[in-house]
C-alpha atoms as a PDB file:
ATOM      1  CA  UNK A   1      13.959  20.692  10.071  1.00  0.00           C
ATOM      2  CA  UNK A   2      11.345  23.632  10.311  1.00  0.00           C
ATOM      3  CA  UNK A   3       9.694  21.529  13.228  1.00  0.00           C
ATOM      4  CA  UNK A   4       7.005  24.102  14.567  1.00  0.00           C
ATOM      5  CA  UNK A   5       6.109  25.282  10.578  1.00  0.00           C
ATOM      6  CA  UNK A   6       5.337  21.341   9.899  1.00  0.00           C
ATOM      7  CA  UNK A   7       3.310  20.664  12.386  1.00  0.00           C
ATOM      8  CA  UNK A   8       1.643  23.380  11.635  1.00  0.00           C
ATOM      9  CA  UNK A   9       1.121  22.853   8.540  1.00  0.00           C
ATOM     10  CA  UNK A  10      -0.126  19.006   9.325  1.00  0.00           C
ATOM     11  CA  UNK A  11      -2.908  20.566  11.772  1.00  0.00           C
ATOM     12  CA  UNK A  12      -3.367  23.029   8.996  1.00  0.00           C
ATOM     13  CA  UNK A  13      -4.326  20.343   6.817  1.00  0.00           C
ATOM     14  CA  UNK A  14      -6.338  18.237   8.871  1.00  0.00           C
ATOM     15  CA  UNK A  15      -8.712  20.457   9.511  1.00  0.00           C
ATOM     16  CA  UNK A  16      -9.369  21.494   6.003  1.00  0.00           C
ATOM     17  CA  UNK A  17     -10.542  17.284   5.386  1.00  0.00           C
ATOM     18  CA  UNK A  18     -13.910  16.425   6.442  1.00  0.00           C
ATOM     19  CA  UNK A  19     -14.262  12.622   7.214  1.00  0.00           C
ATOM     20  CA  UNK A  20     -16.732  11.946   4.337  1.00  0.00           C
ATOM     21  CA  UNK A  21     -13.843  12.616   2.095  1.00  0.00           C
ATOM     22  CA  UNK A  22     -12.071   9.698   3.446  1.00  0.00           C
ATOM     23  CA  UNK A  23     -14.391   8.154   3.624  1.00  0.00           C
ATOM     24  CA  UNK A  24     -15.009   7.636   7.143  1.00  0.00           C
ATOM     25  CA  UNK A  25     -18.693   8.340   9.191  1.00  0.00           C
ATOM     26  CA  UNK A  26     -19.489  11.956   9.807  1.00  0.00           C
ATOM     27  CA  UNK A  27     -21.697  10.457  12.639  1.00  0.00           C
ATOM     28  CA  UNK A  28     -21.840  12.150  16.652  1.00  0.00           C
ATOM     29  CA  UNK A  29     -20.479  15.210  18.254  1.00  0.00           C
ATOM     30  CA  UNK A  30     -17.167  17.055  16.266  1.00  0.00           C
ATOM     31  CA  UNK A  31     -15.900  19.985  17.463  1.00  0.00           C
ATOM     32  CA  UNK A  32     -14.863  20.376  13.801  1.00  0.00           C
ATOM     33  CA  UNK A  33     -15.258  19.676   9.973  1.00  0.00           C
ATOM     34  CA  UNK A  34     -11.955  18.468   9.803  1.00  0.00           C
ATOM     35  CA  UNK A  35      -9.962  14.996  10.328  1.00  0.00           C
ATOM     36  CA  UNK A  36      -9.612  13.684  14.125  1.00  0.00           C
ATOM     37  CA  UNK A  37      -6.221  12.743  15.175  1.00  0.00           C
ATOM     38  CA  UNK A  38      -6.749   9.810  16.036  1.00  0.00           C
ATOM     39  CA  UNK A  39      -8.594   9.731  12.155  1.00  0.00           C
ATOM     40  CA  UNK A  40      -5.444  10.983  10.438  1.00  0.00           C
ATOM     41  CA  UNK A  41      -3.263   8.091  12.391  1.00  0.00           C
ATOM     42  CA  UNK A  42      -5.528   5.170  11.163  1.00  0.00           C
ATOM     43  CA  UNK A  43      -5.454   6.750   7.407  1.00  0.00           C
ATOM     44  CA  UNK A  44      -1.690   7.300   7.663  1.00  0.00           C
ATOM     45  CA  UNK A  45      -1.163   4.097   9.911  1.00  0.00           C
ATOM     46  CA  UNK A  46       0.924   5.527  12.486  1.00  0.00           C
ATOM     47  CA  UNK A  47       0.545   6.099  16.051  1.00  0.00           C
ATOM     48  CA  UNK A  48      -1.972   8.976  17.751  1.00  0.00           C
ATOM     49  CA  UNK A  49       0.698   9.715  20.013  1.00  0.00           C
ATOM     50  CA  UNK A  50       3.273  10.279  16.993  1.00  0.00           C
ATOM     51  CA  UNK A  51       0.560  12.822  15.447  1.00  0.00           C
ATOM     52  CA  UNK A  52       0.024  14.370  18.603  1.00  0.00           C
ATOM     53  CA  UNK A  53       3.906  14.840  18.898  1.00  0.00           C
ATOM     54  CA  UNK A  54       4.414  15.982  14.936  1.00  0.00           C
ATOM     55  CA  UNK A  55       1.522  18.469  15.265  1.00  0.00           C
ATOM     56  CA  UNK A  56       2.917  19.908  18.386  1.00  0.00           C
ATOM     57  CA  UNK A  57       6.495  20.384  17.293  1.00  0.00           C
ATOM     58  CA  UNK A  58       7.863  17.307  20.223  1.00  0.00           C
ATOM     59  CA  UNK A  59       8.706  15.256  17.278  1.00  0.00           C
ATOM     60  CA  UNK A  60      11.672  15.309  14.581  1.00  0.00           C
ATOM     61  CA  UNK A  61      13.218  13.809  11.558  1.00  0.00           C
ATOM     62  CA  UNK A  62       9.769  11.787  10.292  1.00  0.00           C
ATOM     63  CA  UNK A  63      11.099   9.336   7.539  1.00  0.00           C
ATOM     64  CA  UNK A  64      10.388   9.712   4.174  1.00  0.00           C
ATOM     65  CA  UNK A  65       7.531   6.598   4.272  1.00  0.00           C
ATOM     66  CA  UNK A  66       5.717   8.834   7.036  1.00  0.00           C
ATOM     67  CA  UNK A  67       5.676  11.913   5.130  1.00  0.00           C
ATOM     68  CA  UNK A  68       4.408  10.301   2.422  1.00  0.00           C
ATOM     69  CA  UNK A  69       1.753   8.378   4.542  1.00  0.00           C
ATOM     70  CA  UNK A  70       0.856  11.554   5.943  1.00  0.00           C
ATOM     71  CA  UNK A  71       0.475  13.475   2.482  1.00  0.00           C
ATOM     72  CA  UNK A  72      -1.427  10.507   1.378  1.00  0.00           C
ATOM     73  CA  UNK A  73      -3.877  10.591   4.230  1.00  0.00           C
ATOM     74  CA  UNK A  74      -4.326  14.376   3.768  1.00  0.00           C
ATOM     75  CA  UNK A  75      -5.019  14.508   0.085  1.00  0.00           C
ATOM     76  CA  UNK A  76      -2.632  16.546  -0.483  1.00  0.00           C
ATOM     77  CA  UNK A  77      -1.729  17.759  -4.212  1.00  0.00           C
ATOM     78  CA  UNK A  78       1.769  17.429  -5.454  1.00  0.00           C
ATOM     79  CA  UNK A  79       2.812  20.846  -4.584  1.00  0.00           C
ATOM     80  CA  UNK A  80       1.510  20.249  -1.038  1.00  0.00           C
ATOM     81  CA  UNK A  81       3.236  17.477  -0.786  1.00  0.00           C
ATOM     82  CA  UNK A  82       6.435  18.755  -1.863  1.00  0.00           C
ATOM     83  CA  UNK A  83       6.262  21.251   0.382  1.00  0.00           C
ATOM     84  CA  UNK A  84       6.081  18.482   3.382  1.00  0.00           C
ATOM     85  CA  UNK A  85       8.571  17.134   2.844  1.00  0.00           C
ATOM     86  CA  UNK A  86      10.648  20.391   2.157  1.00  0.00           C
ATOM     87  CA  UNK A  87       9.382  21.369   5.964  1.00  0.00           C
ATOM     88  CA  UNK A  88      10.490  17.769   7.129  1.00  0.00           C
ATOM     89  CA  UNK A  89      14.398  18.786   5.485  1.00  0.00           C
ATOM     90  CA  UNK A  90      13.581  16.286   2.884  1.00  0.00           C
ATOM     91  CA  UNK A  91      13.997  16.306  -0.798  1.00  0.00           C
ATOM     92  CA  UNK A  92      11.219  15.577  -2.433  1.00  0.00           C
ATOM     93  CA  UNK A  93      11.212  12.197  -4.648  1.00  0.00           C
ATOM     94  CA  UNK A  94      12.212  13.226  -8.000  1.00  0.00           C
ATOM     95  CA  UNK A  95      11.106  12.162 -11.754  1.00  0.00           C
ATOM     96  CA  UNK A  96      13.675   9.531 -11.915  1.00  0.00           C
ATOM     97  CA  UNK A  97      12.512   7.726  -8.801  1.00  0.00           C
ATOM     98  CA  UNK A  98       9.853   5.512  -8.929  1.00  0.00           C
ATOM     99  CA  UNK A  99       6.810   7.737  -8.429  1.00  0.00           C
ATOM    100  CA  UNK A 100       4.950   6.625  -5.070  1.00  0.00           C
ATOM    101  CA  UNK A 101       1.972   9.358  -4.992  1.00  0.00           C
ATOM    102  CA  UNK A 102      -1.534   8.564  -5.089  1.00  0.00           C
ATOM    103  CA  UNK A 103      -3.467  10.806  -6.516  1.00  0.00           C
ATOM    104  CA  UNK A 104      -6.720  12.711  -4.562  1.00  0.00           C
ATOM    105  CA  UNK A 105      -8.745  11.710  -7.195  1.00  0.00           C
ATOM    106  CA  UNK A 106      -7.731   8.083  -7.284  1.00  0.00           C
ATOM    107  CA  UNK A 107      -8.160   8.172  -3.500  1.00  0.00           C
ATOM    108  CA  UNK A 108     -11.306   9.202  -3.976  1.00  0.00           C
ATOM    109  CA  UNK A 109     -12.390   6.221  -5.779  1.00  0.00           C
ATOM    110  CA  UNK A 110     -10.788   3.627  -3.345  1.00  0.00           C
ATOM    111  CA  UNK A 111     -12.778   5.332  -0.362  1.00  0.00           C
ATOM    112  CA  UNK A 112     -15.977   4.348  -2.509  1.00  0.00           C
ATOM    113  CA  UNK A 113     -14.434   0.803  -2.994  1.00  0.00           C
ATOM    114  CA  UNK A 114     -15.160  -0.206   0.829  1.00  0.00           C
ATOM    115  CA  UNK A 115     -16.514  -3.560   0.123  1.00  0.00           C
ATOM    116  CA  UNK A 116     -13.992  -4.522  -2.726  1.00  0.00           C
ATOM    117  CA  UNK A 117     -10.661  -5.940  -1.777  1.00  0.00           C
ATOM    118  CA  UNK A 118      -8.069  -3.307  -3.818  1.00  0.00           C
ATOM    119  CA  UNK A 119      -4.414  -2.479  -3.302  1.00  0.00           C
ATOM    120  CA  UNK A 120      -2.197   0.336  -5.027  1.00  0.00           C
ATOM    121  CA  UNK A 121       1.089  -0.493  -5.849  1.00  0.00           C
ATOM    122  CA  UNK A 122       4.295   1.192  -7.294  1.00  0.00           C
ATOM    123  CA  UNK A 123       6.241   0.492 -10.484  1.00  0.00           C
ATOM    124  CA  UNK A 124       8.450  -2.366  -8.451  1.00  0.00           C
ATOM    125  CA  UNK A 125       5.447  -3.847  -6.870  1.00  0.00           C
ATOM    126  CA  UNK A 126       5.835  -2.054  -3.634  1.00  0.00           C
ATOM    127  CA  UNK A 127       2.334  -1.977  -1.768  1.00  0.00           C
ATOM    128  CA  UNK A 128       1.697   1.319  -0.765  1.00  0.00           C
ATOM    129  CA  UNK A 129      -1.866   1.241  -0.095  1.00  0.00           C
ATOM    130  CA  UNK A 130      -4.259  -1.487   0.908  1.00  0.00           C
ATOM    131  CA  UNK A 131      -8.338  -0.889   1.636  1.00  0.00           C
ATOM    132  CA  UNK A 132      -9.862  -3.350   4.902  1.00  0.00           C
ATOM    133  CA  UNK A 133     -10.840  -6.022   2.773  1.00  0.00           C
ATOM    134  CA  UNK A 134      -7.598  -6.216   1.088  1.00  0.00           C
ATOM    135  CA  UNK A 135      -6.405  -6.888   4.329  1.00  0.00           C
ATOM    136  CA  UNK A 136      -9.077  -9.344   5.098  1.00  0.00           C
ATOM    137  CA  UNK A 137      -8.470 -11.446   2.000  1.00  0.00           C
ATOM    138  CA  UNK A 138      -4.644 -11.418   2.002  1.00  0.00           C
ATOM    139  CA  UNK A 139      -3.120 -10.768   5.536  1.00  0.00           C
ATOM    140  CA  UNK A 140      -2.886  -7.353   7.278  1.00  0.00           C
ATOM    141  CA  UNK A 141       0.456  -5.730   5.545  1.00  0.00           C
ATOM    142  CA  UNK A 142       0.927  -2.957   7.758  1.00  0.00           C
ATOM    143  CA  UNK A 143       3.539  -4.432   9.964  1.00  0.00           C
ATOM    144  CA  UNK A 144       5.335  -4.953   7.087  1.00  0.00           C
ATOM    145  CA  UNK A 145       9.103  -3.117   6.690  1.00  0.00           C
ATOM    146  CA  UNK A 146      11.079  -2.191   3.726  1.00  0.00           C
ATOM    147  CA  UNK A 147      11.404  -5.235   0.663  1.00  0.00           C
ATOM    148  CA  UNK A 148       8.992  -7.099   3.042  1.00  0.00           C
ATOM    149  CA  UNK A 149       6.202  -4.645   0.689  1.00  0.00           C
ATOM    150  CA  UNK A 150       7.374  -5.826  -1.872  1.00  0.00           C
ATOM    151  CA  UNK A 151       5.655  -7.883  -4.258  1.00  0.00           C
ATOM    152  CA  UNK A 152       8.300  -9.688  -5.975  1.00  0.00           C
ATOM    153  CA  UNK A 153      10.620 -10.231  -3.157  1.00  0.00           C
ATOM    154  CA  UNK A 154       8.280 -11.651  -1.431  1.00  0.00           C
ATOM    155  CA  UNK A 155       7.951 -14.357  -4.249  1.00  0.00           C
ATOM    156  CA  UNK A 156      11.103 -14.979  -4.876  1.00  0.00           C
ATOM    157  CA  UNK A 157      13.051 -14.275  -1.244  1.00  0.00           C
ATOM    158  CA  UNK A 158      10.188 -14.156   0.959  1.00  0.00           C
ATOM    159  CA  UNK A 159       7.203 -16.586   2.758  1.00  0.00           C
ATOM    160  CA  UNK A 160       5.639 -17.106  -0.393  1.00  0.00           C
ATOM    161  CA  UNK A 161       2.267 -16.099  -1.301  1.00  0.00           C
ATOM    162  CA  UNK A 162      -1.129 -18.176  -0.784  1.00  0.00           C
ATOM    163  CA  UNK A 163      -2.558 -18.185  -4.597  1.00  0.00           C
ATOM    164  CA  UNK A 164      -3.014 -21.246  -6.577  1.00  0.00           C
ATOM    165  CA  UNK A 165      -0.904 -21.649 -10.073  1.00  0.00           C
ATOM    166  CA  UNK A 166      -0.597 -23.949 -12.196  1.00  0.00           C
ATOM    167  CA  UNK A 167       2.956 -24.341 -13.172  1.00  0.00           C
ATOM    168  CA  UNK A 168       2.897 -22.862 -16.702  1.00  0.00           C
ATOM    169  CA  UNK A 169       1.202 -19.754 -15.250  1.00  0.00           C
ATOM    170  CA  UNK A 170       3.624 -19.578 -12.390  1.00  0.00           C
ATOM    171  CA  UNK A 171       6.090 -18.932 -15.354  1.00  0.00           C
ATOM    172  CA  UNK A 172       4.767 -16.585 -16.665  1.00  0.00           C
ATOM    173  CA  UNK A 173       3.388 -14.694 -13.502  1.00  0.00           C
ATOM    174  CA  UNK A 174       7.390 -14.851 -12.702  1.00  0.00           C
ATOM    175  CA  UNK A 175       9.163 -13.697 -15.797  1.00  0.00           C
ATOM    176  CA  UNK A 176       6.240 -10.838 -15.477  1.00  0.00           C
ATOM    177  CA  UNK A 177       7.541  -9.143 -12.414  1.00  0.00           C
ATOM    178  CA  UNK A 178      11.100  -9.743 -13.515  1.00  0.00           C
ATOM    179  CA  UNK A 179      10.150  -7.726 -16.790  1.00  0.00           C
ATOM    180  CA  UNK A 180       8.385  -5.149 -14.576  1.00  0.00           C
ATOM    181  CA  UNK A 181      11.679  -4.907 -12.711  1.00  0.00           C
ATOM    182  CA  UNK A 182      13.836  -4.448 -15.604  1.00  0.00           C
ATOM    183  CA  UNK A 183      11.519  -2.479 -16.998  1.00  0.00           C
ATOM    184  CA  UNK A 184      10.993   0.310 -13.918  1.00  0.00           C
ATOM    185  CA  UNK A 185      15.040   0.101 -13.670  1.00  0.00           C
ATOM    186  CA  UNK A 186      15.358   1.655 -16.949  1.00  0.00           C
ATOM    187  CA  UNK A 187      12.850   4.103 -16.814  1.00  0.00           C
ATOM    188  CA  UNK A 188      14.199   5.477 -12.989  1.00  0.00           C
ATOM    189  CA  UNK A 189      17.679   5.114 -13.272  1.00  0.00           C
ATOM    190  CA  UNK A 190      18.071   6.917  -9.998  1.00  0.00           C
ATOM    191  CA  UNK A 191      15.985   5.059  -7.664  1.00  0.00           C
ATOM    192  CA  UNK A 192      18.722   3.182  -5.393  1.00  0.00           C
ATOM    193  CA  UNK A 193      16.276   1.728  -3.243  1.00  0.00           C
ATOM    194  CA  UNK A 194      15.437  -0.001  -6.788  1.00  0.00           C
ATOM    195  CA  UNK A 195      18.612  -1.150  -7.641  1.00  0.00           C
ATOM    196  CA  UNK A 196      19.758  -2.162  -3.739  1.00  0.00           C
ATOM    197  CA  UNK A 197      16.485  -4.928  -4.234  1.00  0.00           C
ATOM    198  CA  UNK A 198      17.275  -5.797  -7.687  1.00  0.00           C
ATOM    199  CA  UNK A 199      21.003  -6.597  -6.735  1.00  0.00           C
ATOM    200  CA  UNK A 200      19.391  -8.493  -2.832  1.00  0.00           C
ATOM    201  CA  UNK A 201      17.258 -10.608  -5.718  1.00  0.00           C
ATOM    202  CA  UNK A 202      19.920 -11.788  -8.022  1.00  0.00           C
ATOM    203  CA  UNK A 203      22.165 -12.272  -5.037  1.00  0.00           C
ATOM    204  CA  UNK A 204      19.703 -14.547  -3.250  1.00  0.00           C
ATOM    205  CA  UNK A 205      17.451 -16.014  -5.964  1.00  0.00           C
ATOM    206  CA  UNK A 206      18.533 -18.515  -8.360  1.00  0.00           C
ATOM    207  CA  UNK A 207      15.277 -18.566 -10.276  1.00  0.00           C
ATOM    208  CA  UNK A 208      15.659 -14.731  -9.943  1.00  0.00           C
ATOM    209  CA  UNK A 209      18.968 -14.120 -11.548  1.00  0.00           C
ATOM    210  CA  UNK A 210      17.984 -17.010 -14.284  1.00  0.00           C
ATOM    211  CA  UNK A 211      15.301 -15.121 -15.343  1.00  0.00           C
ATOM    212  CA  UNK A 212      16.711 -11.522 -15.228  1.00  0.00           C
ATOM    213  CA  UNK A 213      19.992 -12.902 -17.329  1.00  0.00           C
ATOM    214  CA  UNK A 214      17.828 -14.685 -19.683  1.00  0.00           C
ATOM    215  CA  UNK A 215      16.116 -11.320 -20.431  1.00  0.00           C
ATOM    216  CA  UNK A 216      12.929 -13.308 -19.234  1.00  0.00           C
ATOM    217  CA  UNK A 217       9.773 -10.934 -20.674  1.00  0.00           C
ATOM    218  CA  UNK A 218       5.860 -11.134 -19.718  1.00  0.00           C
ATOM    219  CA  UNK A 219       3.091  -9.035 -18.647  1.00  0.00           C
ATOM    220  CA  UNK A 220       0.088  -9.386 -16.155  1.00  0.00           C
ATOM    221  CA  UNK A 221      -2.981 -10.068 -17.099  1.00  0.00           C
ATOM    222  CA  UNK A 222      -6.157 -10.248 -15.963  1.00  0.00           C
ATOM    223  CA  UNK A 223      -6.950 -13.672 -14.218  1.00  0.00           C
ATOM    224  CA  UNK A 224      -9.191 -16.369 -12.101  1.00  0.00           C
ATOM    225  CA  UNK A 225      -7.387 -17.172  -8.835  1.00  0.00           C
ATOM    226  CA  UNK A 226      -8.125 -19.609  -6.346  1.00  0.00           C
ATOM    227  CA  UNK A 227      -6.763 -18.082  -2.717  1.00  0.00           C
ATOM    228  CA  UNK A 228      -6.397 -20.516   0.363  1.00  0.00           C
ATOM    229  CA  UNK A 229      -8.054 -18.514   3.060  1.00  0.00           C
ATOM    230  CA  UNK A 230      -7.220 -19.979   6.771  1.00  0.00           C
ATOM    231  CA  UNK A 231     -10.987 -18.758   8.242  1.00  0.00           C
ATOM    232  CA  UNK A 232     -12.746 -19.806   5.068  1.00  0.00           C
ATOM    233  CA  UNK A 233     -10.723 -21.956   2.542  1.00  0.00           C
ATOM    234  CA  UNK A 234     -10.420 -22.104  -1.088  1.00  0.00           C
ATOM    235  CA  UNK A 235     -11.741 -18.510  -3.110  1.00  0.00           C
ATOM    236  CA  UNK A 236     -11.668 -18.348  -6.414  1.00  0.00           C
ATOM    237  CA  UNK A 237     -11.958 -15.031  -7.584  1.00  0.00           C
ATOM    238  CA  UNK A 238     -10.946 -12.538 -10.691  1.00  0.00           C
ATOM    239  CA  UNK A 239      -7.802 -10.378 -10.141  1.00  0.00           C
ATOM    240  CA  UNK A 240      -7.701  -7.007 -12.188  1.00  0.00           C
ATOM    241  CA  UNK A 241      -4.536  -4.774 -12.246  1.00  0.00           C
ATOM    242  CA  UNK A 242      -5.602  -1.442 -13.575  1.00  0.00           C
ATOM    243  CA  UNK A 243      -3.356   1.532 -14.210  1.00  0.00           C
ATOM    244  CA  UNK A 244      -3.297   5.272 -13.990  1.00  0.00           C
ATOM    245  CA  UNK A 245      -2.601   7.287 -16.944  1.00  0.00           C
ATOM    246  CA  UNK A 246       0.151   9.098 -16.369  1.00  0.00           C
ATOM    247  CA  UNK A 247       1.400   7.395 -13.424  1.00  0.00           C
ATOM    248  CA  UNK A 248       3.355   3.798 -13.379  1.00  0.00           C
ATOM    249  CA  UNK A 249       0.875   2.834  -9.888  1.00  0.00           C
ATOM    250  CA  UNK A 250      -1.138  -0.933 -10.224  1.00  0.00           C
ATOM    251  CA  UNK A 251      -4.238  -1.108  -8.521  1.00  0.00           C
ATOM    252  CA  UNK A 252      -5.472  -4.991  -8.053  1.00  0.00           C
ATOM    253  CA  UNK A 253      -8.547  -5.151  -7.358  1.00  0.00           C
ATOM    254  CA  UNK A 254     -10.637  -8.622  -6.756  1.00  0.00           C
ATOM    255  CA  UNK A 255     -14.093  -9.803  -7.029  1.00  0.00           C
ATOM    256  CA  UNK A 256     -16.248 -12.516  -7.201  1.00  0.00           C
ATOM    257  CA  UNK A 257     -19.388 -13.714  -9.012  1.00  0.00           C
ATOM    258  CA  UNK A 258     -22.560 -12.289  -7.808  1.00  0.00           C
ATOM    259  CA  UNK A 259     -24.276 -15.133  -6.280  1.00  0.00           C
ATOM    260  CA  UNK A 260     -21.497 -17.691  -5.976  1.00  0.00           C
ATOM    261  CA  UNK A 261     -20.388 -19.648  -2.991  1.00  0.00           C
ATOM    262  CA  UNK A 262     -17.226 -17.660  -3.557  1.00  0.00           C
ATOM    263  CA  UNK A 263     -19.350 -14.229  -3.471  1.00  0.00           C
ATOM    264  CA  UNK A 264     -20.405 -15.347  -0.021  1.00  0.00           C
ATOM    265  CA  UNK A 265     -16.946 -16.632   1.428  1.00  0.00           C
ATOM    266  CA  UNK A 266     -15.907 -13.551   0.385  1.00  0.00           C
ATOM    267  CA  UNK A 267     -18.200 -11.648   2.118  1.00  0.00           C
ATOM    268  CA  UNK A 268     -17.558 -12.969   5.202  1.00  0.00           C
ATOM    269  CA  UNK A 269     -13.798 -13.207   5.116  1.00  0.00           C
ATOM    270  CA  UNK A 270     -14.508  -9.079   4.800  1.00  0.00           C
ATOM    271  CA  UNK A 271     -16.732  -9.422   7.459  1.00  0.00           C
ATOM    272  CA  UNK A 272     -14.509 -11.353   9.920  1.00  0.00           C
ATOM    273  CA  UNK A 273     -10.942  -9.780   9.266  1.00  0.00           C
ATOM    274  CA  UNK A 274     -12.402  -5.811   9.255  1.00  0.00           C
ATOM    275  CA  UNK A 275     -13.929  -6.740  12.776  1.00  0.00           C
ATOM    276  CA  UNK A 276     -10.628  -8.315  13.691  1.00  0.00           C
ATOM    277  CA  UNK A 277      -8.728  -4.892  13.029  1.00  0.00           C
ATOM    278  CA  UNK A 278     -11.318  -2.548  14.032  1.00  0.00           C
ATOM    279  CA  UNK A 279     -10.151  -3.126  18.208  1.00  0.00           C
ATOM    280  CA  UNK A 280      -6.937  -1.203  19.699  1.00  0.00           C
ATOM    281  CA  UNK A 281      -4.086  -0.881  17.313  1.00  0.00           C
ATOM    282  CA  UNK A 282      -1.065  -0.618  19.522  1.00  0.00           C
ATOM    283  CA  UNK A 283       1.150   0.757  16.543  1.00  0.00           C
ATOM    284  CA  UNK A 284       4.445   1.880  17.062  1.00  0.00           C
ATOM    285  CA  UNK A 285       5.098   5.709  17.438  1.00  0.00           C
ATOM    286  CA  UNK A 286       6.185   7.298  13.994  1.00  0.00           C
ATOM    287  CA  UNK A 287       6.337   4.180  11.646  1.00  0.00           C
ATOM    288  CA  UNK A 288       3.287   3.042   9.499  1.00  0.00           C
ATOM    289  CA  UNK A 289       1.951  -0.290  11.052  1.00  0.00           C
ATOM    290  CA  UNK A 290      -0.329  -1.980  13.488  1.00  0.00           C
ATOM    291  CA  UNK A 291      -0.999  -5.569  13.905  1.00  0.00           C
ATOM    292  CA  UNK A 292       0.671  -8.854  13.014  1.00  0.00           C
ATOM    293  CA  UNK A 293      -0.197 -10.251   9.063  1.00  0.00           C
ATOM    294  CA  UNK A 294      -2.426 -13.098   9.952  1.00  0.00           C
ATOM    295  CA  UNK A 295      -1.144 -14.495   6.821  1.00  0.00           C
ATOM    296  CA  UNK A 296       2.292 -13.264   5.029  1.00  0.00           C
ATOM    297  CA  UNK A 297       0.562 -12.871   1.449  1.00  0.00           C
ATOM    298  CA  UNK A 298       0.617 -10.434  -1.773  1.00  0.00           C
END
């Protein structure tokens, strides 16, 4: 790996983003227009100490999730990105793997979300990217590893998830991300990471492998769901999952009616769990994370 050229080009980078573009406060003394470091490790969600090391050529072999972090954090356009993880001696993910870059421009829009609860996820329901109230709402997810981001193994395999169904639209909610499986498995052949969780599921899900044998189809729709918040209790609010032409990446977004009793619990869950992650991270050196999920949900 071209060590010295990519932390050069990371520094590079950084300078060339000015806070206000990601959306953060452009507030006191900077000695420049660009990112802080300790600002590009709370976008990317990795340690200061890991940028410090990257930027200074002390670190080597980042994995392919920090790269990607990293080009996310940077708004960097897909030929910038490439070019990462080319200087990381990486290949960058091809067209048949399930595409797991957001956007500038979508970014843009999710820094001007700061009071919504949104995530981004991939074609299999991976979480790549979740805003502070997201995190609020749900549980932090960035201590999260591997299938432990993902959506659908952590119906079917994993602690389960803390929104109210009914049981006919627990059916359908399931034999939805079983289609989505199928259906990203077909259209990225090539993705083993894909194909290692689909085989995980079917080997440890009964209800899983039912459903995928059956040929089980559904989609997502919008819907009203009631979430069991441990600070504030029951909050019923309206889940969207909106897509990006010419890109297979969900973004779930939730809200509630202006001038509910839901509006309000809201709005101080947001309050209380952003304050709660705002202190001293502690976050491992080198691999996106922080704190402990106060609750295990998607």
């Amino acid at each position: 790996m071209a060590t010295a050229e990519f932390g050069k080009a990371v520094r590079r980078w950084r300078d060339r983003v000015p806070p206000e573009a990601a959306g953060l406060p452009t507030g006191g003394q900077r000695r420049a227009a660009g990112l802080r470091r300790e600002e590009l490790a709370m976008l990317a969600g990795i340690s200061v100490d890991y940028v410090t090391r990257l930027e200074q050529g002390r670190a080597t072999n980042p994995s392919p999730q920090v790269v990607e972090a990293l080009a996310r954090a940077l708004r960097l356009s897909r030929e910038e990105r490439g070019h990462l993880f080319r200087l990381a001696g990486l290949v960058p993910p091809g067209p048949r793997t399930v595409p797991e870059y957001i956007t500038p421009s979508v970014q843009r829009v999710l820094d001007r979300l700061t009071g919504t609860p949104v995530a981004v996820f991939d074609a299999t329901w991976t979480l790549l990217l979740a805003n502070a109230p997201y995190a609020a709402l749900m549980g932090d997810p960035s201590d999260r590893r591997g299938n432990e981001r993902n959506g659908v193994w952590r119906h079917f395999l994993g602690p389960g998830i803390g929104v109210r169904r009914s049981p006919r639209a627990q059916r359908d909610h399931e034999a939805a991300l079983v289609a989505d499986l199928r259906t990203a498995a077909e259209r990225y052949p090539a993705d083993r990471r894909l194909h290692r969780l689909i085989t995980e599921l079917r080997t440890g899900s009964e209800r899983f492998a039912q459903l995928w044998d059956t040929g089980a189809a559904g989609r997502h729709e919008a819907a009203r769901k009631t979430i069991d918040h441990p600070r504030v209790g029951p909050v019923a609010l309206d889940c969207d999952i909106l897509t990006v032409a010419g890109s297979d990446l969900r973004i779930m977004v939730y809200t509630a009616e202006p001038g509910t009793e839901d509006a309000e619990r809201l709005a101080l869950l947001i309050v209380l769990g952003t304050q709660e992650m705002a202190g001293p991270t502690g976050r491992e050196p080198g691999a996106p994370g922080s704190r402990p999920a106060p609750t295990p949900q998607l």
